[in-house]
N, C-alpha and C. Protein backbone atom coordinates (compact mmCIF):
# COMPACT_ATOMS: atom_id res chain seq x y z
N UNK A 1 21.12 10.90 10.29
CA UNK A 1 19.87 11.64 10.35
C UNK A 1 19.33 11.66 11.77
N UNK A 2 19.22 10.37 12.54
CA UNK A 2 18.57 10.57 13.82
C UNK A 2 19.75 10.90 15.05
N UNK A 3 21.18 11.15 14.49
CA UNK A 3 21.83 12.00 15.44
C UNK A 3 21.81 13.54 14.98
N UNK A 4 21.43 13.90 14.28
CA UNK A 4 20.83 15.49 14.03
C UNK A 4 19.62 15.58 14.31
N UNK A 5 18.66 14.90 14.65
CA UNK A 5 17.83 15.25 15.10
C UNK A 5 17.47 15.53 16.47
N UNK A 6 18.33 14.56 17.30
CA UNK A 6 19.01 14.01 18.57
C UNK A 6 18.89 15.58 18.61
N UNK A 7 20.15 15.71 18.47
CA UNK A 7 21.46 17.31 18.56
C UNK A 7 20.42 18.65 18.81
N UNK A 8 19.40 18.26 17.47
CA UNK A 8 18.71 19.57 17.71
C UNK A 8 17.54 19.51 18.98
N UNK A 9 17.02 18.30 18.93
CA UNK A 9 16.17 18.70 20.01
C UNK A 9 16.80 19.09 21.40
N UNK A 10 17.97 18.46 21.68
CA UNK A 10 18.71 18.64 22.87
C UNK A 10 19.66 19.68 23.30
N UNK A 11 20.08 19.98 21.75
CA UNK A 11 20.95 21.06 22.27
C UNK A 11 20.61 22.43 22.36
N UNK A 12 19.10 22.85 22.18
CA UNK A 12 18.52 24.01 23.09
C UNK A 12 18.34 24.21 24.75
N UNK A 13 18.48 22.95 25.15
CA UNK A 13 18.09 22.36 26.42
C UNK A 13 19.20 22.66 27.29
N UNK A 14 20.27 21.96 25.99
CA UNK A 14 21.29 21.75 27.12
C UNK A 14 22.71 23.24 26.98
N UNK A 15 22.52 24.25 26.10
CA UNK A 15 22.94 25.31 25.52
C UNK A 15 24.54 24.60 25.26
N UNK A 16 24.17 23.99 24.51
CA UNK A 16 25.79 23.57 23.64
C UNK A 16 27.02 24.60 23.07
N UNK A 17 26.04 25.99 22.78
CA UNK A 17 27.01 26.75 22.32
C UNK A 17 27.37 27.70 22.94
N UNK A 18 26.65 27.67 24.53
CA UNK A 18 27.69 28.72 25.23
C UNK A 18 28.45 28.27 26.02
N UNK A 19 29.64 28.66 26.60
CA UNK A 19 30.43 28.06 27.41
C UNK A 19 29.98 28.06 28.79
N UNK A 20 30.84 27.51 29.38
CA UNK A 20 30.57 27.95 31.64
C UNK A 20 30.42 29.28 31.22
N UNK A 21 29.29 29.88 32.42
CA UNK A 21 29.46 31.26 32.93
C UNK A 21 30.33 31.28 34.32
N UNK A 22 30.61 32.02 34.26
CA UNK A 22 30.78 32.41 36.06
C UNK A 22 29.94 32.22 37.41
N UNK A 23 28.74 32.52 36.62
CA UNK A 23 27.83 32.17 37.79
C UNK A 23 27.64 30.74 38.14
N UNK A 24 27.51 29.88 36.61
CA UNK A 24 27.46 28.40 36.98
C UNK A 24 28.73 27.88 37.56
N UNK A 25 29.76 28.22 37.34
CA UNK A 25 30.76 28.01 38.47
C UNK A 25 30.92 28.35 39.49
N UNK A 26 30.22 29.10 39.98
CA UNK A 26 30.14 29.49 41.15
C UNK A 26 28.68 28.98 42.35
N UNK A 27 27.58 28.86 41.29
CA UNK A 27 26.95 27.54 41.79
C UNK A 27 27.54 27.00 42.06
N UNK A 28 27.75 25.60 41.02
CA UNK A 28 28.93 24.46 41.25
C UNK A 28 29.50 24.30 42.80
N UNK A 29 30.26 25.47 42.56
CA UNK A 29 31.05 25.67 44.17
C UNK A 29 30.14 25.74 45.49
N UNK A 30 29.32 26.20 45.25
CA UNK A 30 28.38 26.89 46.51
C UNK A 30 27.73 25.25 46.65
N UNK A 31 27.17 24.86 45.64
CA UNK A 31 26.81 23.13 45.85
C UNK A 31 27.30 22.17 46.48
N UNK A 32 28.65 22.11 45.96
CA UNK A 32 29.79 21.46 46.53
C UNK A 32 29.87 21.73 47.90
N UNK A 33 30.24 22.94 48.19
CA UNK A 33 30.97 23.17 49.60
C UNK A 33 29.48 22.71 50.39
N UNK A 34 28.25 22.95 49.88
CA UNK A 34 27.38 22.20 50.79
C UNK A 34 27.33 20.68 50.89
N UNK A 35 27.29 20.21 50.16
CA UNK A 35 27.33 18.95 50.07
C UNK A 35 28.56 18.74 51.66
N UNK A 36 29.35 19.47 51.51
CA UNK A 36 30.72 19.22 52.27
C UNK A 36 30.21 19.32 53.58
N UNK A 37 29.53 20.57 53.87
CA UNK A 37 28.84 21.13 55.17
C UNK A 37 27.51 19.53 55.20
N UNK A 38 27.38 19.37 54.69
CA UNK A 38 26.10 18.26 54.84
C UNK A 38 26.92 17.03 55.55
N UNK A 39 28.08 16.47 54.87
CA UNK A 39 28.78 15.63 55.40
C UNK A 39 29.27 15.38 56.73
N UNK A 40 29.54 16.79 57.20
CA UNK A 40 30.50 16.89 57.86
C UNK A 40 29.64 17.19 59.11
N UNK A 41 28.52 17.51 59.01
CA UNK A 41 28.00 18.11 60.11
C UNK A 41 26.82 16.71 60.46
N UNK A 42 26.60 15.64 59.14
CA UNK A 42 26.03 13.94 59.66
C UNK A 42 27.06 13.78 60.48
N UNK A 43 28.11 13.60 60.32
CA UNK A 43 29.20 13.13 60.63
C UNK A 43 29.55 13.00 62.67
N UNK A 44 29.16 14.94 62.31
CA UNK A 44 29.73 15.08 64.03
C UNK A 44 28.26 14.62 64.58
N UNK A 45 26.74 14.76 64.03
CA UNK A 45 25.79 13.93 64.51
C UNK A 45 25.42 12.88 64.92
N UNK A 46 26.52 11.71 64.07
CA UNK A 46 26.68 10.22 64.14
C UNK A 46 27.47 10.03 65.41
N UNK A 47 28.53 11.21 65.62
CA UNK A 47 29.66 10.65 66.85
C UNK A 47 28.64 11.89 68.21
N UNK A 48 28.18 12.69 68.08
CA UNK A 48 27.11 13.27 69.38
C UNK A 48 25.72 13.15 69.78
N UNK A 49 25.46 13.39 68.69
CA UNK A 49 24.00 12.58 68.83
C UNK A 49 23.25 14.12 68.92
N UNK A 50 23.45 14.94 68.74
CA UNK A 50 23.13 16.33 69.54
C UNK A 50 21.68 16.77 68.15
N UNK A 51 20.42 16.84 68.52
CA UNK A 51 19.69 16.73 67.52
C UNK A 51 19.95 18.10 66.49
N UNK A 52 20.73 19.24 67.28
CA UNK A 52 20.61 20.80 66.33
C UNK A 52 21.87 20.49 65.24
N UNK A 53 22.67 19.05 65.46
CA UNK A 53 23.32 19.31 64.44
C UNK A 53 22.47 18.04 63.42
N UNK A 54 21.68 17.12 63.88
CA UNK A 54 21.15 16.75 62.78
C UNK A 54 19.95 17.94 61.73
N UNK A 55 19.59 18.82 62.23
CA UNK A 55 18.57 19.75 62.06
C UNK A 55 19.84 20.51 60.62
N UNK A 56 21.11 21.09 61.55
CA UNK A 56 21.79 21.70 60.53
C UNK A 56 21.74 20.88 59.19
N UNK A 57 22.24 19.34 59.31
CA UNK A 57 22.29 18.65 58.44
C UNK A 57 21.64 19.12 57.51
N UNK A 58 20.21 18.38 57.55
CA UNK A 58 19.12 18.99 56.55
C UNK A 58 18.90 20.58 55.93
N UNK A 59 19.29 21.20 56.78
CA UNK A 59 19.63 22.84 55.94
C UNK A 59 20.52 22.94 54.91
N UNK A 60 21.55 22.09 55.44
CA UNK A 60 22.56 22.37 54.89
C UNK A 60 22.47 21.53 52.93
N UNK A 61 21.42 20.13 53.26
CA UNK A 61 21.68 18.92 52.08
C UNK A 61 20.18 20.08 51.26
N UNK A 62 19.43 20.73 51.97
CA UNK A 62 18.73 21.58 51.32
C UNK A 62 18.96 22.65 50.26
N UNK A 63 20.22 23.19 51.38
CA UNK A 63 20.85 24.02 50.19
C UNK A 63 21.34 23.55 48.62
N UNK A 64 22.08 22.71 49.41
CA UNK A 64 22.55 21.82 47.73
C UNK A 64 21.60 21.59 46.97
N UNK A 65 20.26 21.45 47.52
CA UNK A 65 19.19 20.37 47.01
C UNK A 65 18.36 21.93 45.88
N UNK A 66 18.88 23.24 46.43
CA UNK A 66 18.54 24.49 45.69
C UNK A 66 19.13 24.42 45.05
N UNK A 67 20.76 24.70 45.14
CA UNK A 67 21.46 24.83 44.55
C UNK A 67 21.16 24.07 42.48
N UNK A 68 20.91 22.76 43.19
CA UNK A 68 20.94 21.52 41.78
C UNK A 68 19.45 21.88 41.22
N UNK A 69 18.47 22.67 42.21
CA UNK A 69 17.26 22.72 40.97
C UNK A 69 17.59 24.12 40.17
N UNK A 70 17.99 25.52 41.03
CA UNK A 70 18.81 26.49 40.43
C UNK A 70 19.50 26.34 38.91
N UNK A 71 20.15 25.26 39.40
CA UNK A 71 20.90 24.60 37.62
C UNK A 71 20.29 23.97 36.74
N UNK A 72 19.69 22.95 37.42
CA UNK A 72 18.82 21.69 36.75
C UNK A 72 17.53 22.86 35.96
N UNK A 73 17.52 23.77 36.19
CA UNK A 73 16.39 24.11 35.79
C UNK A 73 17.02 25.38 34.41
N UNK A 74 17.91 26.01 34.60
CA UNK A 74 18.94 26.40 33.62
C UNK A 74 19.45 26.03 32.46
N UNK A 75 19.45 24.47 32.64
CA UNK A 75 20.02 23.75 31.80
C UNK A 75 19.29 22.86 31.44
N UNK A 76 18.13 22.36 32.15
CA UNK A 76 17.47 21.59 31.47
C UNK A 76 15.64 21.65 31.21
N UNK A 77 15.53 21.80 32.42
CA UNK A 77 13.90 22.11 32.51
C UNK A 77 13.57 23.33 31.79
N UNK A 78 13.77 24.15 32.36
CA UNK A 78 13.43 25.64 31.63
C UNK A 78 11.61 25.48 32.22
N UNK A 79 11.91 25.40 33.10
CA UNK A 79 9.98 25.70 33.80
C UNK A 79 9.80 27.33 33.87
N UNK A 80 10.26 28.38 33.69
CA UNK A 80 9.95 29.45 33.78
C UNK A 80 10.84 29.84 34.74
N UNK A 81 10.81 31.62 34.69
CA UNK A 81 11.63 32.08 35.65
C UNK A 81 10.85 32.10 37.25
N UNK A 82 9.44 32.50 37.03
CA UNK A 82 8.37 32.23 38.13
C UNK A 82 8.59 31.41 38.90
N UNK A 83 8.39 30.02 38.34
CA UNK A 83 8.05 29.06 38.99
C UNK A 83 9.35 28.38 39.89
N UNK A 84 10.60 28.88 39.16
CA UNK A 84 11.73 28.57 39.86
C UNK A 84 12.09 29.38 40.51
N UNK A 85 11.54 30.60 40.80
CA UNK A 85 12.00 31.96 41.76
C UNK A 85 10.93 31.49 42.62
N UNK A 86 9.84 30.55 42.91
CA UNK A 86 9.04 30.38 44.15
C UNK A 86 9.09 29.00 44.32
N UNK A 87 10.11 28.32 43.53
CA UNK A 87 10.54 26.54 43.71
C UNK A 87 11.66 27.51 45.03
N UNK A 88 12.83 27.95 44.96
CA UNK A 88 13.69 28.62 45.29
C UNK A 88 13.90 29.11 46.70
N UNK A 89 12.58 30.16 46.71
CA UNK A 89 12.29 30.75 47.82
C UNK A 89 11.79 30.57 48.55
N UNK A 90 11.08 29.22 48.33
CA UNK A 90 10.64 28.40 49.57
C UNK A 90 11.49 27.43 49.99
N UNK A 91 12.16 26.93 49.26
CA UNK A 91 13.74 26.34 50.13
C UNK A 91 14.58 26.98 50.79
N UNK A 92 14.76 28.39 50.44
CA UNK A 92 15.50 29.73 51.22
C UNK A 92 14.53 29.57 52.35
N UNK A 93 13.58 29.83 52.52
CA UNK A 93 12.81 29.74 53.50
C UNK A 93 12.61 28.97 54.65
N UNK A 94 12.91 27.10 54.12
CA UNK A 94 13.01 26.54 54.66
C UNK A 94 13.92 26.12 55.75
N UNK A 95 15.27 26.23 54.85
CA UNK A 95 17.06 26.53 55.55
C UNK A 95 16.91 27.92 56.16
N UNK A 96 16.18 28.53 56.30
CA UNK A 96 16.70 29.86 56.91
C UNK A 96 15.46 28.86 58.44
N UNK A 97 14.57 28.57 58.18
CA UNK A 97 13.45 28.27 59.53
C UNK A 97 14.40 26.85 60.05
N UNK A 98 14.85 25.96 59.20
CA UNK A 98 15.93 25.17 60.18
C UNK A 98 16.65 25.72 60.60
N UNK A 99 17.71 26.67 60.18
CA UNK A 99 18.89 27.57 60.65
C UNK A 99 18.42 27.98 62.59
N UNK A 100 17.40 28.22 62.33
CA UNK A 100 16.52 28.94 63.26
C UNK A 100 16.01 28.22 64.75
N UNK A 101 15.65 26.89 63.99
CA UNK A 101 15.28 25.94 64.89
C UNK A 101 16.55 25.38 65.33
N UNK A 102 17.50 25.05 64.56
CA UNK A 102 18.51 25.09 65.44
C UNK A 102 19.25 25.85 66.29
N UNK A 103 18.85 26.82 66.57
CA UNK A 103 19.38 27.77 67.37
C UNK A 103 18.47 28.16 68.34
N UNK A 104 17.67 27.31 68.55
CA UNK A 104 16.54 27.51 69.39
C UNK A 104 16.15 25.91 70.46
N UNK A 105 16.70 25.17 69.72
CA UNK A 105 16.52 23.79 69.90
C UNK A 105 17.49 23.48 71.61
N UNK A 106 16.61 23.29 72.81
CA UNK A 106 17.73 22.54 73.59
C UNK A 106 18.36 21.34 73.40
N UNK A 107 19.11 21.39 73.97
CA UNK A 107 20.10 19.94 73.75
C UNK A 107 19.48 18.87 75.18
């Protein structure tokens, strides 16, 4: 009884009965490969020291950091389409004004 009840409250949340889309795989990916760009670009920061690639850094762990509310919010929150199209677009916003500052930034 209290694993059917479990099931039902959760599995609206968590859409049990549809499969991957395409798009969530393709999130996924776009997440990932940031995560990768986040790594890689601490990385050459740790061995230069050069502050526009710590700046990239943070654009880059930002993106991901969209990316996972993009989903997280798909699959679990469900806060509205609103509130996650201006959760969203102010992180676009943000990575696009680091993007920026790094390219503006002397060394």
């Amino acid at each position: 009884m209290t694993e059917q009840l479990i099931v039902q409250i959760i599995s609206p949340l968590l859409n049990f009965d549809q499969g991957l889309e395409s798009q969530e795989i393709l999130d996924a990916a776009v997440g990932v490969f940031a995560l990768l760009l986040f790594a890689l670009s601490l990385s050459a920061y740790q061995k230069t020291r050069l502050r526009r690639l710590l700046v990239i850094s943070v654009a880059f762990a930002l993106f991901a950091v969209e990316v996972a509310i993009r989903q997280l919010d798909v699959i679990v929150f469900a806060v509205g389409y609103q509130t996650d199209l201006v959760i969203t677009t102010i992180l676009e916003l943000l990575i696009l004004l680091l993007f920026f500052i790094a390219v503006v930034i002397k060394t």
